[in-house]
N, C-alpha and C. Protein backbone atom coordinates (compact mmCIF):
# COMPACT_ATOMS: atom_id res chain seq x y z
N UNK A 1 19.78 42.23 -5.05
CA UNK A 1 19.16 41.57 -6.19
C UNK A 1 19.90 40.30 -6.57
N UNK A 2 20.88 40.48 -6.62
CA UNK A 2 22.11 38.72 -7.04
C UNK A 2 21.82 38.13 -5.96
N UNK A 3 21.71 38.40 -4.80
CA UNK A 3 21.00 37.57 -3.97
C UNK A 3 19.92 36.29 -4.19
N UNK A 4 18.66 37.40 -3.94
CA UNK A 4 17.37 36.58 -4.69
C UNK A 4 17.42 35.55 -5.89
N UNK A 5 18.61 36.04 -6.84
CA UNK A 5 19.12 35.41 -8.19
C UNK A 5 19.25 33.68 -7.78
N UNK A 6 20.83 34.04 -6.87
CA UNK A 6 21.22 33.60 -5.99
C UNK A 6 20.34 32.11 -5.75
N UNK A 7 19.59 32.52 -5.02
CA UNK A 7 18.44 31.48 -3.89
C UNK A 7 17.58 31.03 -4.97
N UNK A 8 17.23 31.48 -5.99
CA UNK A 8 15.83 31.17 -7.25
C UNK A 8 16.57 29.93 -7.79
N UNK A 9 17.92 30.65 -8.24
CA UNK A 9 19.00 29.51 -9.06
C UNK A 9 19.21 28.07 -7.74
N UNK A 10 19.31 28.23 -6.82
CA UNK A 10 19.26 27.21 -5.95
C UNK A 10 17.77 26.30 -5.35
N UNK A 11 16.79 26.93 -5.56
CA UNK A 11 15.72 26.48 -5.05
C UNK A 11 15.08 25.49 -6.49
N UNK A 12 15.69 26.09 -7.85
CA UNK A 12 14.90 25.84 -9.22
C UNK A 12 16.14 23.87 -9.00
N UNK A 13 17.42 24.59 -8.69
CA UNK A 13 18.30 23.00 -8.55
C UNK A 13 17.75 21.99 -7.73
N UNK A 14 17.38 22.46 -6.64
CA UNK A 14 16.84 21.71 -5.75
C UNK A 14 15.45 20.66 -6.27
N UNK A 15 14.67 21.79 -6.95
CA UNK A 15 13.40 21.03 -7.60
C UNK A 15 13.77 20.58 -8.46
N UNK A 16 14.60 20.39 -9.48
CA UNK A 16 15.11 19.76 -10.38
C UNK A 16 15.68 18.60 -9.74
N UNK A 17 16.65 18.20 -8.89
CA UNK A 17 17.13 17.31 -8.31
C UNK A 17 16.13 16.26 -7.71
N UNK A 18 14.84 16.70 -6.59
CA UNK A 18 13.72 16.25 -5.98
C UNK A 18 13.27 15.36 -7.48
N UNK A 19 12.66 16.41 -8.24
CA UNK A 19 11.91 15.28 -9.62
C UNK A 19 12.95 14.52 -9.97
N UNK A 20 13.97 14.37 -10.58
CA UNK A 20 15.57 13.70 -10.75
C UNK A 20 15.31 12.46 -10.08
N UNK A 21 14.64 12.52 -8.47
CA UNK A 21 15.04 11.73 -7.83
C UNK A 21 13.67 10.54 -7.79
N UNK A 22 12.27 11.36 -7.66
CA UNK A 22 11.62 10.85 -7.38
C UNK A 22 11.44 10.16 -9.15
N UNK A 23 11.85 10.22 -10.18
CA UNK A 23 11.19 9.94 -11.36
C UNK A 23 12.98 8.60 -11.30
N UNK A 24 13.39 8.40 -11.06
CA UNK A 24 14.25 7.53 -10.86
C UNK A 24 13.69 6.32 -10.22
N UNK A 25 13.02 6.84 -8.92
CA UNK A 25 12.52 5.76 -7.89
C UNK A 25 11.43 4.95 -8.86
N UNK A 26 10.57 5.96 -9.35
CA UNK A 26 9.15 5.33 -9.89
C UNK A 26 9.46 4.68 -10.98
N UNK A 27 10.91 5.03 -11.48
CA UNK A 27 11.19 4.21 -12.96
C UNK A 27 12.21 2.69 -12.46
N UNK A 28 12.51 2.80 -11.42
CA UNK A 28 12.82 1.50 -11.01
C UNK A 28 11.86 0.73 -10.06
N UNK A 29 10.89 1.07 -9.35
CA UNK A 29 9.82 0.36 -9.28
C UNK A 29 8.85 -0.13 -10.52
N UNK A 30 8.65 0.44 -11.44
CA UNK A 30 8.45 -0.30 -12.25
C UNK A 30 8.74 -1.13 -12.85
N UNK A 31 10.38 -1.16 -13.08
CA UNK A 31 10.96 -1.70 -13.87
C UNK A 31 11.14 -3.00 -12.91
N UNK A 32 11.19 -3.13 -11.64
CA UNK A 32 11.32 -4.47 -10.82
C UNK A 32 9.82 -5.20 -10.65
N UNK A 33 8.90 -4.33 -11.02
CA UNK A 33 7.57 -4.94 -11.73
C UNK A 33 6.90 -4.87 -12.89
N UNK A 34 7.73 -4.69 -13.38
CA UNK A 34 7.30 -5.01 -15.20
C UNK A 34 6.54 -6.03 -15.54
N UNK A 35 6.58 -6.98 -14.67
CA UNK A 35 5.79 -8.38 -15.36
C UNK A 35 4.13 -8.26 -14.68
N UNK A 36 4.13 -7.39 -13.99
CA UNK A 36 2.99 -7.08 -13.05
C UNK A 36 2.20 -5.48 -14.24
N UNK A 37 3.05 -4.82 -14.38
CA UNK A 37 2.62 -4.01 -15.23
C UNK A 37 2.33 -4.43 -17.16
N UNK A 38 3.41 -5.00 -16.97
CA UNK A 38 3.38 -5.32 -18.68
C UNK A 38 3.51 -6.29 -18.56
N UNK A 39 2.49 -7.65 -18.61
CA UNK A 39 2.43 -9.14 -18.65
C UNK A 39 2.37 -9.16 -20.14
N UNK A 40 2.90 -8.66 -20.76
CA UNK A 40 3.12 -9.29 -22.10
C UNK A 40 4.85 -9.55 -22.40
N UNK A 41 5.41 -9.06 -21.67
CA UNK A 41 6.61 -9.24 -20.97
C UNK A 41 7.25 -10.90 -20.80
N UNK A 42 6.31 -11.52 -20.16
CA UNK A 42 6.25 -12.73 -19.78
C UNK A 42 6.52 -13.41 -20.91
N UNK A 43 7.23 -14.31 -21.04
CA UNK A 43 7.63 -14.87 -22.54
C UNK A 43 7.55 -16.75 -21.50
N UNK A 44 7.77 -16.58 -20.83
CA UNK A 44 8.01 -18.30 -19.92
C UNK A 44 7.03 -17.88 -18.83
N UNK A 45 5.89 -18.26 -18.60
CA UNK A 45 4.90 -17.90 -17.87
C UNK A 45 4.22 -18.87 -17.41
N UNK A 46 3.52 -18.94 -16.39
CA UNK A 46 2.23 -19.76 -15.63
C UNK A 46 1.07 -18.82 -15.05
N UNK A 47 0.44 -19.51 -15.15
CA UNK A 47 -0.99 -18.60 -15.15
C UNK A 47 -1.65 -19.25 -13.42
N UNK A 48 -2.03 -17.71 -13.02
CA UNK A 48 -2.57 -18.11 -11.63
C UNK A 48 -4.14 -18.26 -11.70
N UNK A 49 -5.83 -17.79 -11.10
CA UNK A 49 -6.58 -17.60 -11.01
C UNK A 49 -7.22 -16.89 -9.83
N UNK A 50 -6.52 -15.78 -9.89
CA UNK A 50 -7.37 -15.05 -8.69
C UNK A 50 -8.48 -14.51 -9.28
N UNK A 51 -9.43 -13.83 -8.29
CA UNK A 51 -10.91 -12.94 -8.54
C UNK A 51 -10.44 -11.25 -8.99
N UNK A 52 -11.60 -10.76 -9.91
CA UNK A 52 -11.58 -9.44 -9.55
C UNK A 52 -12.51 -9.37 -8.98
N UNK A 53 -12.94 -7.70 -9.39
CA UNK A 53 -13.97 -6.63 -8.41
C UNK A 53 -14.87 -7.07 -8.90
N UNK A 54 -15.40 -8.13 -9.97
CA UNK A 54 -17.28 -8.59 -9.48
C UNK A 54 -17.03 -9.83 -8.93
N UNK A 55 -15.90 -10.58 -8.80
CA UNK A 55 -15.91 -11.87 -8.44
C UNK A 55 -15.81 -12.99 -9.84
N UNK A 56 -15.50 -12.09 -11.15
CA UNK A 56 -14.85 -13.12 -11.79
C UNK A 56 -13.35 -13.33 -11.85
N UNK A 57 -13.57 -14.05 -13.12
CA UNK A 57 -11.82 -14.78 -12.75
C UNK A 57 -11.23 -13.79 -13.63
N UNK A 58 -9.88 -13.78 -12.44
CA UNK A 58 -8.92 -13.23 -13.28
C UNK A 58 -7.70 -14.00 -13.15
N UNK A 59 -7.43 -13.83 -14.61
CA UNK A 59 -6.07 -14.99 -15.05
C UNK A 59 -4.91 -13.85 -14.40
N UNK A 60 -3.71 -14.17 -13.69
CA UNK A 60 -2.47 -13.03 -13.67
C UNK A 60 -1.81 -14.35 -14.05
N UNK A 61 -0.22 -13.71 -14.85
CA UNK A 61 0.49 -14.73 -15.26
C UNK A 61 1.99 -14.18 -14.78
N UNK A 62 2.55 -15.11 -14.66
CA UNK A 62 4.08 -14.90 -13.82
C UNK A 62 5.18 -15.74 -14.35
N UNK A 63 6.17 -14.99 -14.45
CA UNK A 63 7.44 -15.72 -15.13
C UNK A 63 7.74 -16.60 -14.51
N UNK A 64 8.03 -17.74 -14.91
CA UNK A 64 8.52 -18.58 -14.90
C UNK A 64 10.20 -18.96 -15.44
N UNK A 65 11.03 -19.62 -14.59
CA UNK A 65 12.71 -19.57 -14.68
C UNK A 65 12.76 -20.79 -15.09
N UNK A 66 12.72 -21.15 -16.12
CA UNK A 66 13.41 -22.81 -16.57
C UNK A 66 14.83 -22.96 -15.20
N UNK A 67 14.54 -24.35 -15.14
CA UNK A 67 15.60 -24.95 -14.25
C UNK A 67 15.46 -24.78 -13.29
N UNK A 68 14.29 -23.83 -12.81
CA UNK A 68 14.17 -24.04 -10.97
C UNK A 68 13.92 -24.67 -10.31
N UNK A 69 14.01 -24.87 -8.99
CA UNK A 69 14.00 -25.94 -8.08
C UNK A 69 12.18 -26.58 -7.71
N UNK A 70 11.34 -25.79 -8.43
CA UNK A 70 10.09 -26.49 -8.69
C UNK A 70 9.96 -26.38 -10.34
N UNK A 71 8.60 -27.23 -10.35
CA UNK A 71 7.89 -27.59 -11.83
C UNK A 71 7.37 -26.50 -11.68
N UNK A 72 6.86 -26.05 -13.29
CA UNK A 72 5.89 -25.28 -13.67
C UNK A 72 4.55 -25.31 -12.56
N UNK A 73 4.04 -26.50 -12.83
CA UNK A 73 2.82 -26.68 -12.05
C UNK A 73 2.87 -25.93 -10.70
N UNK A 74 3.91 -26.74 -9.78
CA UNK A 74 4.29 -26.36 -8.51
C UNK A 74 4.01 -24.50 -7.68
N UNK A 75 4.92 -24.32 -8.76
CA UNK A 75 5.34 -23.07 -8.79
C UNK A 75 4.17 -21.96 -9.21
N UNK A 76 2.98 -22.73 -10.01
CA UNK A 76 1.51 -22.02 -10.37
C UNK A 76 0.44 -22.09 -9.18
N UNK A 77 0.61 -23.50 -8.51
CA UNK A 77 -0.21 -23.55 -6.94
C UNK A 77 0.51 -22.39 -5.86
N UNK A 78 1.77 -22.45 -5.67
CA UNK A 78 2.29 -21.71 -4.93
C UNK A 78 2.35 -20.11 -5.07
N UNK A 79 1.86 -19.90 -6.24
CA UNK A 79 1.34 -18.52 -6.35
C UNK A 79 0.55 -18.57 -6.35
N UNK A 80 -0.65 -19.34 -5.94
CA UNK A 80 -2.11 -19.15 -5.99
C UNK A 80 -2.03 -19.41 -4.37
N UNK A 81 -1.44 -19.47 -3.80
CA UNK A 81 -1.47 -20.01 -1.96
C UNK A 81 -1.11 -18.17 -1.40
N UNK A 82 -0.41 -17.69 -2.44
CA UNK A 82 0.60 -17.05 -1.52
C UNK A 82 -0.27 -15.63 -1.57
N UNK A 83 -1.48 -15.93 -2.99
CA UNK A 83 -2.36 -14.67 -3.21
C UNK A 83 -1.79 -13.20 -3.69
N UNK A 84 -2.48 -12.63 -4.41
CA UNK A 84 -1.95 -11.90 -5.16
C UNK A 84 -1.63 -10.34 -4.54
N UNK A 85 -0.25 -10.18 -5.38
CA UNK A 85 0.35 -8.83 -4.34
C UNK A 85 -0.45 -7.95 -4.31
N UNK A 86 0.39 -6.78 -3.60
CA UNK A 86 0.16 -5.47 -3.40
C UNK A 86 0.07 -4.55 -4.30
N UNK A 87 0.24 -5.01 -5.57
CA UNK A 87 -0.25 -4.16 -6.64
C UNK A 87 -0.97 -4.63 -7.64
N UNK A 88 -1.52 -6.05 -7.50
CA UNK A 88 -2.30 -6.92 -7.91
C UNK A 88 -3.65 -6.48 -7.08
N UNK A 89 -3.66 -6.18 -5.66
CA UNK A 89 -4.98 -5.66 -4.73
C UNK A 89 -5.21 -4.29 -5.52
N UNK A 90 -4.15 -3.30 -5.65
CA UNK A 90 -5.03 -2.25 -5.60
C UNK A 90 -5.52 -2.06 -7.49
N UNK A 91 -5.51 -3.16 -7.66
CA UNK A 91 -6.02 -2.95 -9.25
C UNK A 91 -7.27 -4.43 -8.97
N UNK A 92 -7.30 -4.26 -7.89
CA UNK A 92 -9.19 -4.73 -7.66
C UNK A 92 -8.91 -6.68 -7.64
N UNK A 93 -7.86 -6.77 -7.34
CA UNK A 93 -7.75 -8.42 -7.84
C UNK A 93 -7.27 -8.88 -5.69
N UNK A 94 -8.73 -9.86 -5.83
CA UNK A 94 -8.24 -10.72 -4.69
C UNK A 94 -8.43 -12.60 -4.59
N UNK A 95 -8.16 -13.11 -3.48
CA UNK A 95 -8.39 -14.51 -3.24
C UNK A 95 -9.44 -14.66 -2.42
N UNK A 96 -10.18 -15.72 -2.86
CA UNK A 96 -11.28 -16.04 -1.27
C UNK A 96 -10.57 -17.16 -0.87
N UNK A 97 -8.96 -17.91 -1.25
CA UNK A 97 -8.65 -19.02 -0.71
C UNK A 97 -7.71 -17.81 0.93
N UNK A 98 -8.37 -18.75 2.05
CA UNK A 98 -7.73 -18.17 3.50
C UNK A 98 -6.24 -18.04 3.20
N UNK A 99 -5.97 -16.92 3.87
CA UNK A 99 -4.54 -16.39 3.93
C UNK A 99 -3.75 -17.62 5.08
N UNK A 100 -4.35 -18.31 5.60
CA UNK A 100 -3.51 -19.07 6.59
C UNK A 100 -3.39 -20.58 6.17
N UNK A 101 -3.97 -20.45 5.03
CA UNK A 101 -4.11 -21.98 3.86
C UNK A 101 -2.62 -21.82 3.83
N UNK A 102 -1.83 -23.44 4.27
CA UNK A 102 -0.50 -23.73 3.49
C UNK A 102 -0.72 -24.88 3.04
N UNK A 103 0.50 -25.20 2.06
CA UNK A 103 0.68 -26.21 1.12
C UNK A 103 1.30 -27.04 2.19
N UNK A 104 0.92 -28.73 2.08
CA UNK A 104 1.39 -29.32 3.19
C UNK A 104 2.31 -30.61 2.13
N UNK A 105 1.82 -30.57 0.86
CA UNK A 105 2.59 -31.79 0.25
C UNK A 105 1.98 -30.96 -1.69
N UNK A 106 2.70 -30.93 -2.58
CA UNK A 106 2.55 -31.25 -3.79
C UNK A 106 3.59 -32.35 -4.44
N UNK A 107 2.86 -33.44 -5.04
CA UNK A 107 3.16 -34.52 -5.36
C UNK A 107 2.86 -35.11 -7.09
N UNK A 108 3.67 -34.75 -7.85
CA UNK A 108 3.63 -35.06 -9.05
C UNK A 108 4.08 -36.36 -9.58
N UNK A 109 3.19 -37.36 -9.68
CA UNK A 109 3.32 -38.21 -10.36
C UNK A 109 3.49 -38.34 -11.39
N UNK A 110 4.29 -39.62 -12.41
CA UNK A 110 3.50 -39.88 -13.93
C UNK A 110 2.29 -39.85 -14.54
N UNK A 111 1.18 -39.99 -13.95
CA UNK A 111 0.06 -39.96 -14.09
C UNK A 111 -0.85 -39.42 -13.63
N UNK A 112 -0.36 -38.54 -12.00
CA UNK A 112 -1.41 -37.45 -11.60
C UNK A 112 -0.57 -36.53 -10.88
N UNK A 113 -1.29 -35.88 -10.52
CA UNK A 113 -1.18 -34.59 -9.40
C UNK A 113 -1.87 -34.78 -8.33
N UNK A 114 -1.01 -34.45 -6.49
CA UNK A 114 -1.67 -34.24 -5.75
C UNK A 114 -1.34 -32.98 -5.06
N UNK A 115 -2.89 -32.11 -4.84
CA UNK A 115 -2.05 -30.84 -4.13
C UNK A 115 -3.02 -31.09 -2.57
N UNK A 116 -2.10 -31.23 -1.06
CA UNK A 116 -2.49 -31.40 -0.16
C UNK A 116 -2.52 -30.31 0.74
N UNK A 117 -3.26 -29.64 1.28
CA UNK A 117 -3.40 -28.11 1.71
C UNK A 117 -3.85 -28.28 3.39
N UNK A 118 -3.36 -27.82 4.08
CA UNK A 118 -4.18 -27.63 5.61
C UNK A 118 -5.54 -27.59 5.61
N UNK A 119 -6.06 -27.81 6.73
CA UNK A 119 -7.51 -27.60 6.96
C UNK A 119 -8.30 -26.12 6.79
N UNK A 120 -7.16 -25.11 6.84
CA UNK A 120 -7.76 -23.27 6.69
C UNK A 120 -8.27 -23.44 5.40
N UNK A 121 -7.95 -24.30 4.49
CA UNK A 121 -8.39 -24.04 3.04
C UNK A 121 -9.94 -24.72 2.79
N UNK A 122 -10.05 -25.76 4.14
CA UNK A 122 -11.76 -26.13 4.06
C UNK A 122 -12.34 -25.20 4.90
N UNK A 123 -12.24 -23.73 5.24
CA UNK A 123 -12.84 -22.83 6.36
C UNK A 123 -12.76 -21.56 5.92
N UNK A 124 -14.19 -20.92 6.41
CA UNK A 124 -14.65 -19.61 6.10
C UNK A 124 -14.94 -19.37 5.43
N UNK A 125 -15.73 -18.54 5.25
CA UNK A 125 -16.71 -17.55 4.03
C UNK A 125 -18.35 -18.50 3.94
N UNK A 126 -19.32 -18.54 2.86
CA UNK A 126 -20.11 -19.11 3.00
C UNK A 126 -20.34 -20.09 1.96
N UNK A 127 -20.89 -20.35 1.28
CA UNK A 127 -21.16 -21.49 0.12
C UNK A 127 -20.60 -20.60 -1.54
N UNK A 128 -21.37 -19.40 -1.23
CA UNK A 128 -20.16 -18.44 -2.61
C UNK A 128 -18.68 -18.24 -2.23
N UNK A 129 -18.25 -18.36 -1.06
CA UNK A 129 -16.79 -18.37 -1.04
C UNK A 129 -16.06 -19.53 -1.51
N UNK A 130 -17.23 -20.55 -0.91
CA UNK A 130 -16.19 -21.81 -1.00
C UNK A 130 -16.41 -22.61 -2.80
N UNK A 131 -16.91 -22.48 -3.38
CA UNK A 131 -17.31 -22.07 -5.01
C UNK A 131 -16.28 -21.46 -5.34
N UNK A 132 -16.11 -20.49 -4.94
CA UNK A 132 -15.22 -19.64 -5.60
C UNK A 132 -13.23 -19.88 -5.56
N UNK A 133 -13.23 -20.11 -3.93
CA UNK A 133 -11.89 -20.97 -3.66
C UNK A 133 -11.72 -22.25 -4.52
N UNK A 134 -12.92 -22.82 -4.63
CA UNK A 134 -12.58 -24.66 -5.64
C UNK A 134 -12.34 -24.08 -6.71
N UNK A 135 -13.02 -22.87 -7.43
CA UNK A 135 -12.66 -22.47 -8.68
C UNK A 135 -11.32 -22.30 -9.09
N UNK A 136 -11.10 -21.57 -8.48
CA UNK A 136 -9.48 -20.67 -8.17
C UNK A 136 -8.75 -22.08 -8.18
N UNK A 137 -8.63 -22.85 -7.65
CA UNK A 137 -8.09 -24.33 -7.73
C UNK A 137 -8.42 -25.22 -9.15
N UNK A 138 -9.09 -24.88 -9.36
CA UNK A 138 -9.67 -25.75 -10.60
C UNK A 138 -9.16 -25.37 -11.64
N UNK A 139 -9.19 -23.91 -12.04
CA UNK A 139 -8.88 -22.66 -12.95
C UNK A 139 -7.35 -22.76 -12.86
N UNK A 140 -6.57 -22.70 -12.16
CA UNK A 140 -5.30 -22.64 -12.26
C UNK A 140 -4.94 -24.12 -12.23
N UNK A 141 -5.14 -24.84 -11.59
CA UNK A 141 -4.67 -26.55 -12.80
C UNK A 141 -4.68 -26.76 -13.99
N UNK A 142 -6.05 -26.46 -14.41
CA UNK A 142 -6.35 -26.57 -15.83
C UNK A 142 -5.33 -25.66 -16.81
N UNK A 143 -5.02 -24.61 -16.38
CA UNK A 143 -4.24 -23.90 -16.75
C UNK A 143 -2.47 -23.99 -16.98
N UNK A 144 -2.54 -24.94 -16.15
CA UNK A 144 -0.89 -25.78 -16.03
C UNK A 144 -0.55 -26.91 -15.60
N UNK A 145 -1.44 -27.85 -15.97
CA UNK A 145 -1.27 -28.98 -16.22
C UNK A 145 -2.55 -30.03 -16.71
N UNK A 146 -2.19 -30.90 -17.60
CA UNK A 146 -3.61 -31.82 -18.43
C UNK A 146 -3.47 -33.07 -17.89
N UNK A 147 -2.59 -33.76 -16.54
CA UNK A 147 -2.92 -34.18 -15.42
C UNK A 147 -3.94 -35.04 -15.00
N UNK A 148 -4.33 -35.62 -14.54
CA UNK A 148 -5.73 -35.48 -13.52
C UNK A 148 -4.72 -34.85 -12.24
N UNK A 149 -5.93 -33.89 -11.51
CA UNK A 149 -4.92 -33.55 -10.24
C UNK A 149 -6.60 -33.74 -8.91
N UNK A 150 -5.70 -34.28 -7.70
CA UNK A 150 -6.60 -34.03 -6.58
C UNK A 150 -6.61 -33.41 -5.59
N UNK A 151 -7.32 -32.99 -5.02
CA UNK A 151 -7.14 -32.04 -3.79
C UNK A 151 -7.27 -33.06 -2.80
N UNK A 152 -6.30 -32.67 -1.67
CA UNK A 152 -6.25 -33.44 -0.40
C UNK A 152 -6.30 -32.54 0.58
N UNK A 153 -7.43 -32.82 2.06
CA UNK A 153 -6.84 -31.69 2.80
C UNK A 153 -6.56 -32.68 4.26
N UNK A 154 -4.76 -32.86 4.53
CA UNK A 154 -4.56 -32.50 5.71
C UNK A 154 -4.04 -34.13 5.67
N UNK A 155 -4.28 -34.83 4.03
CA UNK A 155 -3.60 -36.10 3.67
C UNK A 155 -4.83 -37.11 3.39
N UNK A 156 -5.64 -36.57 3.37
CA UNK A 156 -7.15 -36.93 2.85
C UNK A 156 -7.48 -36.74 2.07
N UNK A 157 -7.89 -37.24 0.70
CA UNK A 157 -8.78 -37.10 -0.52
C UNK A 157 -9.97 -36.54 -0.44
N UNK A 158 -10.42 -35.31 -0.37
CA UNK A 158 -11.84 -34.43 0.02
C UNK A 158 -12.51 -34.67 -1.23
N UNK A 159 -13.88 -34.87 -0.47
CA UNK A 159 -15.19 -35.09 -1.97
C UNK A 159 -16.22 -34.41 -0.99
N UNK A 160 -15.81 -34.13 0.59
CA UNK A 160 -17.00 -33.30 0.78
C UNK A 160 -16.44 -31.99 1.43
N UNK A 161 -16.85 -30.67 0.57
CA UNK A 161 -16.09 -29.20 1.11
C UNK A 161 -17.00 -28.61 1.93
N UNK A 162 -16.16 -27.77 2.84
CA UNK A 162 -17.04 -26.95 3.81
C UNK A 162 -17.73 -27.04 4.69
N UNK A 163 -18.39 -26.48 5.39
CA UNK A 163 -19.58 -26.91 6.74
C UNK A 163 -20.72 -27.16 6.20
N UNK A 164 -20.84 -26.12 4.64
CA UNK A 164 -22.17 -26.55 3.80
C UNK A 164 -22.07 -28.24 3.47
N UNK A 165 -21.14 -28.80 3.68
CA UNK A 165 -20.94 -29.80 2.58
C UNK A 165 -20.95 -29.99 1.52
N UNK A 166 -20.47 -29.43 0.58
CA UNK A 166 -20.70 -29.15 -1.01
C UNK A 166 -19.68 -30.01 -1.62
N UNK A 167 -20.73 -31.64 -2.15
CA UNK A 167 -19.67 -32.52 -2.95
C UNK A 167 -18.81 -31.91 -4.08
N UNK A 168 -18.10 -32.28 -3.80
CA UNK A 168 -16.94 -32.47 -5.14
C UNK A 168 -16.45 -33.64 -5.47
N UNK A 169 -16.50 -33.45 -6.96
CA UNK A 169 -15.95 -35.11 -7.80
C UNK A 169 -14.43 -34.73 -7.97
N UNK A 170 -13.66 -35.97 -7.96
CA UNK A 170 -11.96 -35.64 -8.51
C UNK A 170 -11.69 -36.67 -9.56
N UNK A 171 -10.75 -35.92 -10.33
CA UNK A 171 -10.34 -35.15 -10.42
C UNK A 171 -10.40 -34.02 -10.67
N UNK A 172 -10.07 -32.67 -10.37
CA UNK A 172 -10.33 -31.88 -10.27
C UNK A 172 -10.46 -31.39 -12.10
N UNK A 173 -11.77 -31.08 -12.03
CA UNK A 173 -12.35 -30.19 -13.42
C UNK A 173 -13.46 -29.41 -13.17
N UNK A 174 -13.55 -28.43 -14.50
CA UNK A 174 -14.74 -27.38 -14.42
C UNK A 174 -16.05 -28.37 -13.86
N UNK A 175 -16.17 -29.48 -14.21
CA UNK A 175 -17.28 -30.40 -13.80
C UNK A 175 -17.55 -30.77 -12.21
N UNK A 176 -16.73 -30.65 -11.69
CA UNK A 176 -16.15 -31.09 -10.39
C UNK A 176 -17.22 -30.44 -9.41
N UNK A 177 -17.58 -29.80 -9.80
CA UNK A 177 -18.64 -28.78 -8.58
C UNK A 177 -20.13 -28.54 -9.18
């Protein structure tokens, strides 16, 4: 019988230790995404524009580090290039801008903005994708910076997007499309 005692008292430590361990893990994954969980957190922030699950906009906002080696602005395109994480997807939030879109030049002037992007960012999807990518661009400028800003792709000033051809006016505003 002290036996069984024995093994109960060791098996009850064991499960105690296992939860111990696993409620540790999940409380420091959170805590290294807190700003992803609790965006009210964010006290120095920039605002991105990805999609949700019907295809509207969703604002995510991300700390921002005074003194870093980019601007605010910069640093709001480059989270909109880089598309939203892995725990940003499974809470229904994606990009229609191409995953193989890179930033080839951002250029902040006194008086404007230029953001210059590869050619993947004029390709794929159909006339609602590419709507929706200018948005996502449009939506997050407006959002961090009052600028005029232009889109360039590849060191070119674009006014015509896509295979549809779908003009666009610049500087880039809600009007623009």
């Amino acid at each position: 019988m002290k036996r069984k005692k024995k093994n109960n008292n060791l098996a009850g430590a064991i499960v105690l230790l296992i939860t111990v361990i696993v409620l540790f893990i999940a409380g420091g994954f959170v805590w290294l995404n807190r700003y992803e969980f609790f965006p009210a957190l964010i006290k120095n922030g920039v605002s991105v524009c990805f999609l949700g699950k019907n295809g509207e906009n969703k604002i995510i906002k991300y700390n921002y580090v005074e003194g870093a080696k980019q601007t605010r602005f910069e640093f709001a395109i480059r989270k909109l290039m880089e598309g939203p994480s892995e725990i940003q997807r499974i809470f229904n939030t994606y990009s229609e801008i191409p995953a193989d879109t890179k930033i080839l030049a951002i250029i902040q002037e006194e008086n404007k903005n230029i953001i210059d992007l590869t050619p993947a960012f004029n390709t794929g999807g159909g006339t609602e994708s590419i709507y929706k990518k200018l948005n996502q661009i449009i939506e997050t400028v407006e959002l961090n910076t009052e600028k005029p800003t232009y889109l360039f792709i590849n060191g070119t000033q674009t006014d015509v997007f896509g295979g549809e051809g779908i003009m666009i006016t610049q500087p880039l505003t809600k009007n623009s499309l």
